[in-house]
Protein backbone atom coordinates (compact mmCIF):
# COMPACT_ATOMS: atom_id res chain seq x y z
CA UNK A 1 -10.55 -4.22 8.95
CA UNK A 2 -7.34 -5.49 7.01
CA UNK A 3 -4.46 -3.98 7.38
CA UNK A 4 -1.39 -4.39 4.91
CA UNK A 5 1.97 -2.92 4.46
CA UNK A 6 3.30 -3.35 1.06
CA UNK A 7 7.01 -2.71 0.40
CA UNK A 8 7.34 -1.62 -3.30
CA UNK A 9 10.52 -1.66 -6.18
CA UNK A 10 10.15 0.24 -8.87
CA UNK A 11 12.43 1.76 -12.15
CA UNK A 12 14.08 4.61 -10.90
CA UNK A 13 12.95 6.98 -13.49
CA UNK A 14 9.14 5.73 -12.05
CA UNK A 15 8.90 5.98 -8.94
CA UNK A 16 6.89 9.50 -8.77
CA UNK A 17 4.32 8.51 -10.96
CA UNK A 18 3.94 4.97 -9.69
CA UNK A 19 3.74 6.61 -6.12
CA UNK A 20 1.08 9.11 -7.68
CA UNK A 21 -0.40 6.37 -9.44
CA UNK A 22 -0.68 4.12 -6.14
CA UNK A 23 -2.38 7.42 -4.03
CA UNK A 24 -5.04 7.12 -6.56
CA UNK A 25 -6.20 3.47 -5.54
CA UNK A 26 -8.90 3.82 -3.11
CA UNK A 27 -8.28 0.98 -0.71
CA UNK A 28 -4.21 2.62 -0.31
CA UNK A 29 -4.39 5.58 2.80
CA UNK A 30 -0.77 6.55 2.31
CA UNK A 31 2.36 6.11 -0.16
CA UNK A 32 5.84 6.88 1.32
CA UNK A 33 8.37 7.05 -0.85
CA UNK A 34 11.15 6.04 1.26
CA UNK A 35 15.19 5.37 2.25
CA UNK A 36 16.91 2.21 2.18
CA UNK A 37 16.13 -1.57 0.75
CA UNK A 38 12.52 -0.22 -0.97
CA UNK A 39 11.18 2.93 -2.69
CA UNK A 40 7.82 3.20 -1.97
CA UNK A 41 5.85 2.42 1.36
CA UNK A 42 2.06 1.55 0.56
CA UNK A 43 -0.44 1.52 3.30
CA UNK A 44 -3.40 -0.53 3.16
CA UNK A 45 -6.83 -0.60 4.63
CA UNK A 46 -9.56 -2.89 3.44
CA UNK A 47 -12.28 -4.46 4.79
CA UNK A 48 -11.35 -8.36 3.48
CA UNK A 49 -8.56 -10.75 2.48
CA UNK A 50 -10.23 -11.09 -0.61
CA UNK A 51 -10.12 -7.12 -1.40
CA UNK A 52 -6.15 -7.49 -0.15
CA UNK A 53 -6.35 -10.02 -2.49
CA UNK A 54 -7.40 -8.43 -5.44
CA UNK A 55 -5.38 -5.37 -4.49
CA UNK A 56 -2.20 -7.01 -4.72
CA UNK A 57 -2.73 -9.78 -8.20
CA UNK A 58 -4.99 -7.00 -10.04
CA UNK A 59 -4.83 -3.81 -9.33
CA UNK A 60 -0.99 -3.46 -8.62
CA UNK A 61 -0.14 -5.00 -11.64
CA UNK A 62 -1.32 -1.92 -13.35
CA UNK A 63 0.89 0.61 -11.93
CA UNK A 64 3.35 1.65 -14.54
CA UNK A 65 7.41 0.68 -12.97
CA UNK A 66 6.48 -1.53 -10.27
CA UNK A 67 9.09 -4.28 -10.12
CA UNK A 68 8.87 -5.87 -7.16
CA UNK A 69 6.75 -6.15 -4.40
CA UNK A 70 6.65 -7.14 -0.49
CA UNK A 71 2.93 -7.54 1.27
CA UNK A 72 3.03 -7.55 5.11
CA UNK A 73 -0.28 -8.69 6.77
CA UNK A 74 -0.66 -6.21 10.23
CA UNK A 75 -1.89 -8.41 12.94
CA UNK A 76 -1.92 -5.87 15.73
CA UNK A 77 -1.90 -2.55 16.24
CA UNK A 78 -0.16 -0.55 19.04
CA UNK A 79 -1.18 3.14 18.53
CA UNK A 80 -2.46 6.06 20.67
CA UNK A 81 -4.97 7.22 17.67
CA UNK A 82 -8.24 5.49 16.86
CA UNK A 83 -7.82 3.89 13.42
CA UNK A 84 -10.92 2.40 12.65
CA UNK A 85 -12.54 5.51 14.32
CA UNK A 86 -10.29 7.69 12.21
CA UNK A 87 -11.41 5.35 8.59
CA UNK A 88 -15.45 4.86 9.20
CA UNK A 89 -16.23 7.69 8.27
């Protein structure tokens, strides 16, 4: 499993529908809209780099007020819940 954190701009008067817009796409578990540098918070769980892939060059670039985007590849996690336990299902 691939894990991705992608830190999300978008136009001000957007950023509740992008964020809606975002919880709609199947491979994103979580939005956050968010405090500080970014807006939103997307979390990302997919089974490839090449779904990652088309995630962030296809599928984002259809979400109405996005301007700028930030992808952070997880490498490790350090958690006291079962992820992939929690996601097979």
């Amino acid at each position: 499993m691939v894990t991705a954190i992608i830190l999300i701009n978008a136009e001000r008067t957007k950023i509740n529908d992008a964020a809606e817009q975002l919880a709609e796409i199947d491979s994103i578990s979580e939005v956050y809209s968010v405090s500080g540098k970014y807006d939103l918070v997307a979390m990302v769980r997919v089974k490839s780099n090449e779904e990652l892939s088309d995630l962030v060059t296809n599928q984002l670039k259809t979400v109405v007020g996005i301007t700028h985007t930030e992808t952070m590849l997880a490498f490790r996690a350090y958690s006291r819940h079962d992820l992939d336990a929690m996601f097979s299902i």
